[in-house]
N, C-alpha and C. Protein backbone atom coordinates (compact mmCIF):
# COMPACT_ATOMS: atom_id res chain seq x y z
N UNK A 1 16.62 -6.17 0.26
CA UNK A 1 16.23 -5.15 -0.70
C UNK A 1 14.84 -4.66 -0.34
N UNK A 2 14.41 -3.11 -0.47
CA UNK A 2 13.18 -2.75 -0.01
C UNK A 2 12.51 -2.10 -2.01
N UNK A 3 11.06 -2.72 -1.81
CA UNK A 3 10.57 -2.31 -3.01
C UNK A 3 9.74 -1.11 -2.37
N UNK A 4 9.98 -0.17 -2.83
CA UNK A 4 8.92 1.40 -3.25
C UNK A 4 8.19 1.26 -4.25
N UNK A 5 6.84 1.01 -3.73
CA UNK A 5 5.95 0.77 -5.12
C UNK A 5 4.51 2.19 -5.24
N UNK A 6 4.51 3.15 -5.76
CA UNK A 6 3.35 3.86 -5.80
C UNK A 6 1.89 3.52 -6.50
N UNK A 7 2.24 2.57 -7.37
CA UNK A 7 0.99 1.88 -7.89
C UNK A 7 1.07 2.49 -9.24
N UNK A 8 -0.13 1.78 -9.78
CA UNK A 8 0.25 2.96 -11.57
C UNK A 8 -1.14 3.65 -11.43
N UNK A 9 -2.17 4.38 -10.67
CA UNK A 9 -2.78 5.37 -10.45
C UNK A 9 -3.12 6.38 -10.85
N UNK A 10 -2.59 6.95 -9.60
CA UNK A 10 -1.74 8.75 -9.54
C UNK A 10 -0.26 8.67 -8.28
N UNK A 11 -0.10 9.87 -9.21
CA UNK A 11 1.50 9.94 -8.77
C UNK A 11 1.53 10.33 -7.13
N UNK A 12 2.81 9.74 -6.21
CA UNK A 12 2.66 10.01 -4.80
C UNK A 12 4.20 10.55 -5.12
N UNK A 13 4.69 11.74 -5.36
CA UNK A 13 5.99 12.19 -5.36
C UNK A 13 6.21 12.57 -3.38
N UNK A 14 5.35 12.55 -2.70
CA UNK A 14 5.55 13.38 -1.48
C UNK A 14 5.88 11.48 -0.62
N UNK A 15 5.90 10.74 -1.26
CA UNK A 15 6.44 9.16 -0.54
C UNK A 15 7.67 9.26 -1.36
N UNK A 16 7.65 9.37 -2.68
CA UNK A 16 9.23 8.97 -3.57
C UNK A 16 9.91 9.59 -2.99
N UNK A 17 9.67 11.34 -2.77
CA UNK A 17 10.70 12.36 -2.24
C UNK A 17 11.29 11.93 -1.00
N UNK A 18 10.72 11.58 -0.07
CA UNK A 18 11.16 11.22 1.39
C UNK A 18 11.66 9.99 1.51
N UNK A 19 11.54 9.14 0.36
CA UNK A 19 12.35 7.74 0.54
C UNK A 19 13.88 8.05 -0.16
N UNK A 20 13.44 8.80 -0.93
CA UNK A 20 15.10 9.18 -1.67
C UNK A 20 15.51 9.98 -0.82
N UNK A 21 15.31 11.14 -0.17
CA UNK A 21 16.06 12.00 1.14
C UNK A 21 16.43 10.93 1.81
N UNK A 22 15.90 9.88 2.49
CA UNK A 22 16.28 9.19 3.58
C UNK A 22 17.54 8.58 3.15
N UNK A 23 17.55 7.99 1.40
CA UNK A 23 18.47 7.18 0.86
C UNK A 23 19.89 8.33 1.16
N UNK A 24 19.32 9.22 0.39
CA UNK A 24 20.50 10.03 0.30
C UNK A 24 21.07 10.78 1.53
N UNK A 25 20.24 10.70 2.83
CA UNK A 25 21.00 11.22 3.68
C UNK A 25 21.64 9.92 4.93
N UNK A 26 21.73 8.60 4.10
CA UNK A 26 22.07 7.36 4.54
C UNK A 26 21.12 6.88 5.74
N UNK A 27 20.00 7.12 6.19
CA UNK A 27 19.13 6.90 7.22
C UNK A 27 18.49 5.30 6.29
N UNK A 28 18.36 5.22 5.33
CA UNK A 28 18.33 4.02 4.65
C UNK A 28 19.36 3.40 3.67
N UNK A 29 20.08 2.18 4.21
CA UNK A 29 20.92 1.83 3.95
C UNK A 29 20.90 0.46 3.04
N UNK A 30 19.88 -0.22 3.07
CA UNK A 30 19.61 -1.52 2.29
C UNK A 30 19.29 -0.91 0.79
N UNK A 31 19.96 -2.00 -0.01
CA UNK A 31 19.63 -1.55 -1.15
C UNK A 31 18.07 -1.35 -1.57
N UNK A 32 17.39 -0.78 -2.66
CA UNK A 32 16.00 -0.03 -2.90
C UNK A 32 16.03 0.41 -4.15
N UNK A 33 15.03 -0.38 -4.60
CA UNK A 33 14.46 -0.27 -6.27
C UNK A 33 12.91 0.42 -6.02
N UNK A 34 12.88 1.33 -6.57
CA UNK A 34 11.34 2.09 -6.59
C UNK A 34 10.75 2.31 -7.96
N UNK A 35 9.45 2.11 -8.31
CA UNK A 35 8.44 2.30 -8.89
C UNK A 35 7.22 3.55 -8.68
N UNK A 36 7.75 4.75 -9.42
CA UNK A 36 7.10 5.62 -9.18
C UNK A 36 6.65 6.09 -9.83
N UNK A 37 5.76 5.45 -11.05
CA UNK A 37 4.24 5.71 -11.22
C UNK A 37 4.93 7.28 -12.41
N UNK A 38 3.79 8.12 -12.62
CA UNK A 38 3.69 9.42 -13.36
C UNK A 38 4.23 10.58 -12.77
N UNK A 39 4.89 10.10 -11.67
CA UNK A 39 4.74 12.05 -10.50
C UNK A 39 6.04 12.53 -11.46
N UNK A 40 5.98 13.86 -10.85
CA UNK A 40 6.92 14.63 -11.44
C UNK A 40 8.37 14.67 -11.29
N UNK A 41 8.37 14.18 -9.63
CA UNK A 41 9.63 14.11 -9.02
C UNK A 41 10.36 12.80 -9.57
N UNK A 42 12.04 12.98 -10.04
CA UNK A 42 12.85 11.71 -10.24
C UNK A 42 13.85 11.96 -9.21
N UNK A 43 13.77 10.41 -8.14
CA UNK A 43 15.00 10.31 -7.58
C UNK A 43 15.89 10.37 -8.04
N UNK A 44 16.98 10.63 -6.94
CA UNK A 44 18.53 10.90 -7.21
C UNK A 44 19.40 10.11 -6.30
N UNK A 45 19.16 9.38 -5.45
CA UNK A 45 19.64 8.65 -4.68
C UNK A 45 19.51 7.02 -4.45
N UNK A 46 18.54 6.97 -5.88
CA UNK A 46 18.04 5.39 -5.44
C UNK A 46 17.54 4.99 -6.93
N UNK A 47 17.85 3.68 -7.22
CA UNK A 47 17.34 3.27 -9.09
C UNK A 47 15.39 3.85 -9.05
N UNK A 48 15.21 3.66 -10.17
CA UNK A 48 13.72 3.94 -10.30
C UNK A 48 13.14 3.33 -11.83
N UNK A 49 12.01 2.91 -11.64
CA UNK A 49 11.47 2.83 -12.63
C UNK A 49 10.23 3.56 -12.99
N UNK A 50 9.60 3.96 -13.81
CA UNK A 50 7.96 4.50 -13.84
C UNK A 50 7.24 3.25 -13.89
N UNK A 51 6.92 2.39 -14.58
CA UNK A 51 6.53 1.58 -14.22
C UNK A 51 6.91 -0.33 -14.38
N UNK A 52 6.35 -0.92 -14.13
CA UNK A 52 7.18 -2.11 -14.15
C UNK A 52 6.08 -3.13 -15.06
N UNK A 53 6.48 -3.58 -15.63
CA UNK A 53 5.36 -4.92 -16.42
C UNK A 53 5.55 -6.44 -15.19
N UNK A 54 4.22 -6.85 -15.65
CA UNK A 54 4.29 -8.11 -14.67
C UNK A 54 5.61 -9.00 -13.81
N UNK A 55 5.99 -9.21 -14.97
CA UNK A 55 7.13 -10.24 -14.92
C UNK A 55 8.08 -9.35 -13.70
N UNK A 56 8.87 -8.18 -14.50
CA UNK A 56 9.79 -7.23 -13.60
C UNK A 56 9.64 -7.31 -12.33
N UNK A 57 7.84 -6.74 -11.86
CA UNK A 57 7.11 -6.56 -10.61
C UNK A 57 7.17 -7.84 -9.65
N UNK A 58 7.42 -8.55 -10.17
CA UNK A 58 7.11 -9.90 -9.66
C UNK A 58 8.42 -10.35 -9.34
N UNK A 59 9.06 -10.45 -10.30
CA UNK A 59 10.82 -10.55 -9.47
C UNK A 59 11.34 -9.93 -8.66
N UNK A 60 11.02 -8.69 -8.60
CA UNK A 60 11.57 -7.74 -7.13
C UNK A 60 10.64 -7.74 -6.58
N UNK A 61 9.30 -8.18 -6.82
CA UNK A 61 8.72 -8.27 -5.31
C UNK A 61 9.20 -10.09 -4.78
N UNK A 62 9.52 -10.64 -5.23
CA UNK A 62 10.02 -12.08 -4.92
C UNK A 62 11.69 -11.73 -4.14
N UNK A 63 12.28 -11.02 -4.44
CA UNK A 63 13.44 -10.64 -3.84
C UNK A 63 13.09 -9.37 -2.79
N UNK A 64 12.69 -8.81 -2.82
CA UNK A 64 12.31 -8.22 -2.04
C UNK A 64 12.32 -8.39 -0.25
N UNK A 65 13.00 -7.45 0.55
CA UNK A 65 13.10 -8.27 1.98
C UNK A 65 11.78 -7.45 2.52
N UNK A 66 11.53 -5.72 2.00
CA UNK A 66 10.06 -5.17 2.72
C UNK A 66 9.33 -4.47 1.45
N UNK A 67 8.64 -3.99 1.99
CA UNK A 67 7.85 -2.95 0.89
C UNK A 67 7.52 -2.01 1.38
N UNK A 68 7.73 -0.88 0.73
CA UNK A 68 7.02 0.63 1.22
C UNK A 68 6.28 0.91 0.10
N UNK A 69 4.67 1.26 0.46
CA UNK A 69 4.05 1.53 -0.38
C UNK A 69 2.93 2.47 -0.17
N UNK A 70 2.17 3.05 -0.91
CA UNK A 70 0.60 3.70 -0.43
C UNK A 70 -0.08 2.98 -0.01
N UNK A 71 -1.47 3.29 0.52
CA UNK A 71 -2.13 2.41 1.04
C UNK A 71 -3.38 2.27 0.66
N UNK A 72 -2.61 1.08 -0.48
CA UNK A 72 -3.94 1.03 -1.80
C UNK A 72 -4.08 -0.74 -1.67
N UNK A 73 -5.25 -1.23 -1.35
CA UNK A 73 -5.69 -2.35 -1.47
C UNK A 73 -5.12 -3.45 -1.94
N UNK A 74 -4.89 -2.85 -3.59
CA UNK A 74 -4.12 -3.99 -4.11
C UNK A 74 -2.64 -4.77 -3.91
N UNK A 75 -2.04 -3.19 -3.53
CA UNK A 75 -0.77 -3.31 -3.05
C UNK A 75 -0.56 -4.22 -1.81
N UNK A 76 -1.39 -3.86 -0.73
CA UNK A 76 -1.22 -4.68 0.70
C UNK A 76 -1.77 -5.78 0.27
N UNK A 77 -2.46 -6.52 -0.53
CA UNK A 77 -3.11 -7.73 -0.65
C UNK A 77 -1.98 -8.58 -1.50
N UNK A 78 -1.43 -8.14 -2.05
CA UNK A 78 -0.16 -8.28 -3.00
C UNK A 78 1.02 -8.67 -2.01
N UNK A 79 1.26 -8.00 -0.99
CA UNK A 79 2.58 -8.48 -0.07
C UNK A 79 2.06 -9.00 1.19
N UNK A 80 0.88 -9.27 1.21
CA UNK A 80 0.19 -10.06 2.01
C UNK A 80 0.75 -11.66 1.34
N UNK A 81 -0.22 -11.61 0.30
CA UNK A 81 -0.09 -13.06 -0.63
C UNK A 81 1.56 -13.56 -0.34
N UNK A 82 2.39 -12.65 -0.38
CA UNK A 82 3.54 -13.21 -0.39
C UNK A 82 4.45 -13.26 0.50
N UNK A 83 3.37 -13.07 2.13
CA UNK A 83 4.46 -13.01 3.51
C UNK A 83 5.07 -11.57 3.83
N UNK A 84 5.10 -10.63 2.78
CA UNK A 84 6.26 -9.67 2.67
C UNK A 84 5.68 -8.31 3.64
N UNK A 85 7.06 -8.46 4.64
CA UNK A 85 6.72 -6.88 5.46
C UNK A 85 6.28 -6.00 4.79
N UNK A 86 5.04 -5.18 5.10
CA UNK A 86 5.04 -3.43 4.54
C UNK A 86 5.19 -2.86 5.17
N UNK A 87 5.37 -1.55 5.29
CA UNK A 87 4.99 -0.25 5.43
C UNK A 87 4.59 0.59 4.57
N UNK A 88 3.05 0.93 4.75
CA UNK A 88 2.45 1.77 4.00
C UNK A 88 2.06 3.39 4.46
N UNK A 89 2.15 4.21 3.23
CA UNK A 89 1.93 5.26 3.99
C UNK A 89 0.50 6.27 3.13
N UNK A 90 -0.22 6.15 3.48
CA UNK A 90 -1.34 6.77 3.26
C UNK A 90 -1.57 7.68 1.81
N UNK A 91 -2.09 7.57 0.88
CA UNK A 91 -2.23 9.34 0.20
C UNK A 91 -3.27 10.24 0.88
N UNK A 92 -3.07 11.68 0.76
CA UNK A 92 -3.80 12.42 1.43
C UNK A 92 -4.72 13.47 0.17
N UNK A 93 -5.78 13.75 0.67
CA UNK A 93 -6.55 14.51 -0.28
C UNK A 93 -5.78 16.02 0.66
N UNK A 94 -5.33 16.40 0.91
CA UNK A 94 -4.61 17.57 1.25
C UNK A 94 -3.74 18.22 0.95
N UNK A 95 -3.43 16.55 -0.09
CA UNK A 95 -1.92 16.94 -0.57
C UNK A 95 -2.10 16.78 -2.33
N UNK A 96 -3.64 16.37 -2.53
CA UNK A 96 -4.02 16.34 -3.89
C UNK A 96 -3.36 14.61 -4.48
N UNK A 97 -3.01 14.10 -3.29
CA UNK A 97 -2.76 12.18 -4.05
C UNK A 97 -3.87 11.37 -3.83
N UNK A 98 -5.10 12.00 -3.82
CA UNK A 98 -5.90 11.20 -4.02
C UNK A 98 -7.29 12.21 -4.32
N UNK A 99 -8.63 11.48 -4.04
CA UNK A 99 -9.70 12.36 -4.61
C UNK A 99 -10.30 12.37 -2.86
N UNK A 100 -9.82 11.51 -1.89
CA UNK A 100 -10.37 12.02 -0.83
C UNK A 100 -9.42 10.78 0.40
N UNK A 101 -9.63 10.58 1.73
CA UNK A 101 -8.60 9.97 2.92
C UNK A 101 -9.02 8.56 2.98
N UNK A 102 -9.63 8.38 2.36
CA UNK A 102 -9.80 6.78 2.26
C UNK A 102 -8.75 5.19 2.85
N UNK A 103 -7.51 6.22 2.13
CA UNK A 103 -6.27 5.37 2.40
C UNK A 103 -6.26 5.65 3.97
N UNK A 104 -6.19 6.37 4.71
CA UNK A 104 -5.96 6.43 6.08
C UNK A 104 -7.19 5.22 6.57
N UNK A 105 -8.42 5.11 6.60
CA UNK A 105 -9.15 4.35 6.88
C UNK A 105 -8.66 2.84 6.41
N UNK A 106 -7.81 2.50 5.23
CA UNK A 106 -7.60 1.26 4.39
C UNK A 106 -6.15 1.37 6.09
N UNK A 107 -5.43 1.75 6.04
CA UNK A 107 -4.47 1.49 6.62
C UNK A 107 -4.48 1.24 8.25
N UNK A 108 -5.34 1.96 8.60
CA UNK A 108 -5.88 1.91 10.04
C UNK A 108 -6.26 0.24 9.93
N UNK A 109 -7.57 0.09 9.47
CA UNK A 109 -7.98 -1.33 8.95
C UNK A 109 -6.70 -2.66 9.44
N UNK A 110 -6.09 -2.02 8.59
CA UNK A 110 -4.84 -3.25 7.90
C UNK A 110 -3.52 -3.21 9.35
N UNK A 111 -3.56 -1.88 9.71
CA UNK A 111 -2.67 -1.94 10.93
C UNK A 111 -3.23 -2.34 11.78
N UNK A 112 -4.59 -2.59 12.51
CA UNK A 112 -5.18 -3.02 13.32
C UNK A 112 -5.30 -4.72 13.61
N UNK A 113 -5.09 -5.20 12.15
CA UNK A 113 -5.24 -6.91 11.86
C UNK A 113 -3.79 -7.33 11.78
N UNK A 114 -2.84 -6.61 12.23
CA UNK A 114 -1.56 -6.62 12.12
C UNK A 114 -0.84 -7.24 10.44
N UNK A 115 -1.89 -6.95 9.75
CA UNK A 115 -0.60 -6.75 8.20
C UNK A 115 -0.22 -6.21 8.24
N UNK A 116 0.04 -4.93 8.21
CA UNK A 116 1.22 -3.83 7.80
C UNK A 116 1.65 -3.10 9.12
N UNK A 117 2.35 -2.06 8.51
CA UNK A 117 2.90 -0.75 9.35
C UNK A 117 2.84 0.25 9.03
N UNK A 118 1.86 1.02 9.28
CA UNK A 118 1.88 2.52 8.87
C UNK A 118 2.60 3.60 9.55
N UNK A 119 3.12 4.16 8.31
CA UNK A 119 3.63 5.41 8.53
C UNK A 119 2.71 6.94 8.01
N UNK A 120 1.98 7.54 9.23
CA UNK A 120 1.03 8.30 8.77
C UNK A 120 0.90 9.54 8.76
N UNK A 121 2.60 9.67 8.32
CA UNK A 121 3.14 10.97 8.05
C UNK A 121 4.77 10.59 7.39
N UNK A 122 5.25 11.60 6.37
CA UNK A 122 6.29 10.75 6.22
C UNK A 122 7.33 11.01 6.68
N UNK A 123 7.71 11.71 7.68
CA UNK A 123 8.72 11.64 8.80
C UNK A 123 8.56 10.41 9.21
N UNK A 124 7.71 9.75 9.69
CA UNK A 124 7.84 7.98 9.96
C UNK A 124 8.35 6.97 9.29
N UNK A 125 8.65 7.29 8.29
CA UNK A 125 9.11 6.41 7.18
C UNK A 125 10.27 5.57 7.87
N UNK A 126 11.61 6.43 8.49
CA UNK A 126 12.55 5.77 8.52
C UNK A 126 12.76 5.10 10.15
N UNK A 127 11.83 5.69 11.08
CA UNK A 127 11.33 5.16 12.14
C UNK A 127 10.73 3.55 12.29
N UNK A 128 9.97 3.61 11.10
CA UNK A 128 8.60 2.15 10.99
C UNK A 128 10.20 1.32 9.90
N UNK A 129 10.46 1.78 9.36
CA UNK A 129 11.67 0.61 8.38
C UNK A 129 12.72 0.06 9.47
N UNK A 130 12.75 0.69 11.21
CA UNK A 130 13.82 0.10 11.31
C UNK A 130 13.64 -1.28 12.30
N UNK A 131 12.64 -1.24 12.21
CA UNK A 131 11.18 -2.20 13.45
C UNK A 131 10.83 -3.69 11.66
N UNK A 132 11.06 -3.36 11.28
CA UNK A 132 10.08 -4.00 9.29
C UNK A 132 11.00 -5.51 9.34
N UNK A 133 12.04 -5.52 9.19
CA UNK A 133 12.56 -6.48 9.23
C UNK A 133 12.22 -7.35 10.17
N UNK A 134 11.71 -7.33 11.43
CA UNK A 134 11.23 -8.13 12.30
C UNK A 134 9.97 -8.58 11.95
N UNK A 135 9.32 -7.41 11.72
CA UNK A 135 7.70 -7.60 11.59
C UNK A 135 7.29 -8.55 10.77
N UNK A 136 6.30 -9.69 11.09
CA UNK A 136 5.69 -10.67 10.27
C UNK A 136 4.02 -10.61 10.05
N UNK A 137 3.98 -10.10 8.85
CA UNK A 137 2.66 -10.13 8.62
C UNK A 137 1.95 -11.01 9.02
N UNK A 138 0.34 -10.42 9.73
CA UNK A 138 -0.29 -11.94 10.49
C UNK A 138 -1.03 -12.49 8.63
N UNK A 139 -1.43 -13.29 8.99
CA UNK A 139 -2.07 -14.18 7.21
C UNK A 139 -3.41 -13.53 7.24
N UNK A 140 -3.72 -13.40 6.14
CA UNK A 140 -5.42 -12.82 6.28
C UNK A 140 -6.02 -14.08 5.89
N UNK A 141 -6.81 -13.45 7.17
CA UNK A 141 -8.02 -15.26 7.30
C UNK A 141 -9.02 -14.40 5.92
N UNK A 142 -9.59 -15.00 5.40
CA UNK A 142 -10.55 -14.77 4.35
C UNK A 142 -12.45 -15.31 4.96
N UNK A 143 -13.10 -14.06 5.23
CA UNK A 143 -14.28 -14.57 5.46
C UNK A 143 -15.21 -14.78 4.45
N UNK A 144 -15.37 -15.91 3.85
CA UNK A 144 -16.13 -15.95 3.07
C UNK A 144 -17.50 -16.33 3.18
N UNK A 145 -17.85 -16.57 4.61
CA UNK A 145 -19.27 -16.33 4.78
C UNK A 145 -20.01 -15.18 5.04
N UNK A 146 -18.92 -14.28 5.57
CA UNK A 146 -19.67 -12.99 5.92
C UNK A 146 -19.90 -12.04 4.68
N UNK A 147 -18.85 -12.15 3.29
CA UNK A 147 -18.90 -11.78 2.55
C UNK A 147 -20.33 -12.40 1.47
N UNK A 148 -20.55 -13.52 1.99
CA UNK A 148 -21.58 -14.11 1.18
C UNK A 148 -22.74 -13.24 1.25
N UNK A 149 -22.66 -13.32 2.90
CA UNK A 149 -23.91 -12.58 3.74
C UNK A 149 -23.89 -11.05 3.43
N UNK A 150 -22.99 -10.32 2.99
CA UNK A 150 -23.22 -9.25 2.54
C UNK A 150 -24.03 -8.89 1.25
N UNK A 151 -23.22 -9.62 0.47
CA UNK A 151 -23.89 -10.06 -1.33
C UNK A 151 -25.10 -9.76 -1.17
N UNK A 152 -25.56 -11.17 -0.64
CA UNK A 152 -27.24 -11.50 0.13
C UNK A 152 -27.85 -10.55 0.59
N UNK A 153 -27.86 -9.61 1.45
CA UNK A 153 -28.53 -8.31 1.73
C UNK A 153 -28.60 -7.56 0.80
N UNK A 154 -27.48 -7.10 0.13
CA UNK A 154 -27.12 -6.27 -1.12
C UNK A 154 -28.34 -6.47 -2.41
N UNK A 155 -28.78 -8.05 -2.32
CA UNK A 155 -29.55 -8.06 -3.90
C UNK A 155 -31.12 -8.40 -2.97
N UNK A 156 -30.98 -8.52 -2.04
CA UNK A 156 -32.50 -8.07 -1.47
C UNK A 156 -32.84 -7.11 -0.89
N UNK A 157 -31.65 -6.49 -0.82
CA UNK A 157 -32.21 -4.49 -1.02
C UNK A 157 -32.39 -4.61 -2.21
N UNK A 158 -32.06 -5.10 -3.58
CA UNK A 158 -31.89 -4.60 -4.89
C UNK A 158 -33.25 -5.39 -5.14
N UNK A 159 -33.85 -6.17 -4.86
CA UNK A 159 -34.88 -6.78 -5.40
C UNK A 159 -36.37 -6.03 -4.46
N UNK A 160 -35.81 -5.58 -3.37
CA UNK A 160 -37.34 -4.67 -3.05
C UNK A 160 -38.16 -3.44 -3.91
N UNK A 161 -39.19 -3.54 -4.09
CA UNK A 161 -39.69 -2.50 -4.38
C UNK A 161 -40.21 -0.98 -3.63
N UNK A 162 -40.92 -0.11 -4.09
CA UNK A 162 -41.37 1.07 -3.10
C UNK A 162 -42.21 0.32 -2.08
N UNK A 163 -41.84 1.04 -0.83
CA UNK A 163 -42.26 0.14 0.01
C UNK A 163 -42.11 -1.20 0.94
N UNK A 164 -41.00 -1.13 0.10
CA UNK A 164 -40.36 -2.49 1.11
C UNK A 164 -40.73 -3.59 0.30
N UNK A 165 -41.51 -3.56 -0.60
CA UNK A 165 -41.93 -4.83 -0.50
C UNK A 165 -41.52 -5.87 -1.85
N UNK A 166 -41.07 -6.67 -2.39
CA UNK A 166 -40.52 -7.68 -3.13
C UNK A 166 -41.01 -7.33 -4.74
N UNK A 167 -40.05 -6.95 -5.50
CA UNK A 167 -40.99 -7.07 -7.04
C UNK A 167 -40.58 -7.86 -8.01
């Protein structure tokens, strides 16, 4: 089973639309439960929910064999935690799903450390799903010293005064 999750945000109808075309023109064939948020568009080819409460979210992402989703932090850290293939596909400030491309930078990121799979256009969608089933997310190592070390700079910039100098 593949979960379509848009997040509860803002609406990504230009990911729902192209996962339901694909459904409906059989290019995706595994069954597919989607979560699509406020947008305007309602599939016609595939169940849907607007949104899901904990519990729900959590059972189909536990059954779940991939995930297609935006490429929003929480989401990839979410099917990270739980082993689970993604493919994420970006929102674009071009297309008004977001306030600016951020997600392309989050996804680049995340495709580079080999968690996910981006699709960074959505003609890729049904290209990157047919590679997903193989794909095994690598584990995210967690740096928690470098993150310390960031903190640490952060509140001794915050503790300098004019001038550089300590107040």
């Amino acid at each position: 089973m593949i979960l379509l999750t848009v997040g509860s945000m803002f609406p990504f109808d230009r990911l729902v639309r192209a996962v339901d075309e694909l459904v409906a023109s059989g290019r995706i064939t595994d069954e597919i439960r989607a979560q699509i948020g406020t947008g305007s568009y309602e599939p016609k080819s595939m169940p849907f929910d607007r949104f899901l409460d904990k519990s729900q979210f959590d059972t189909l992402l536990h059954r779940a064999d991939a995930i297609v989703s935006h490429a929003g932090i929480g989401s990839i850290a979410t099917a990270l935690k739980y082993g689970k293939p993604m493919v994420v596909v970006p929102r674009l400030a071009r297309h008004g799903e977001h306030v600016n491309d951020h997600q392309v930078a989050t996804a680049r990121k995340y495709e580079a450390l080999g968690h996910v799979v981006v699709a960074y256009d959505e003609s890729q969608i049904a290209e990157r799903l047919v590679g997903i089933a193989s794909f095994r997310p690598s584990p995210r190592a967690i740096n928690a010293d470098g993150v310390a070390q960031r903190v640490a700079r952060f509140l001794h910039k915050l503790n300098q005064g004019p001038g550089g100098r300590e107040t």
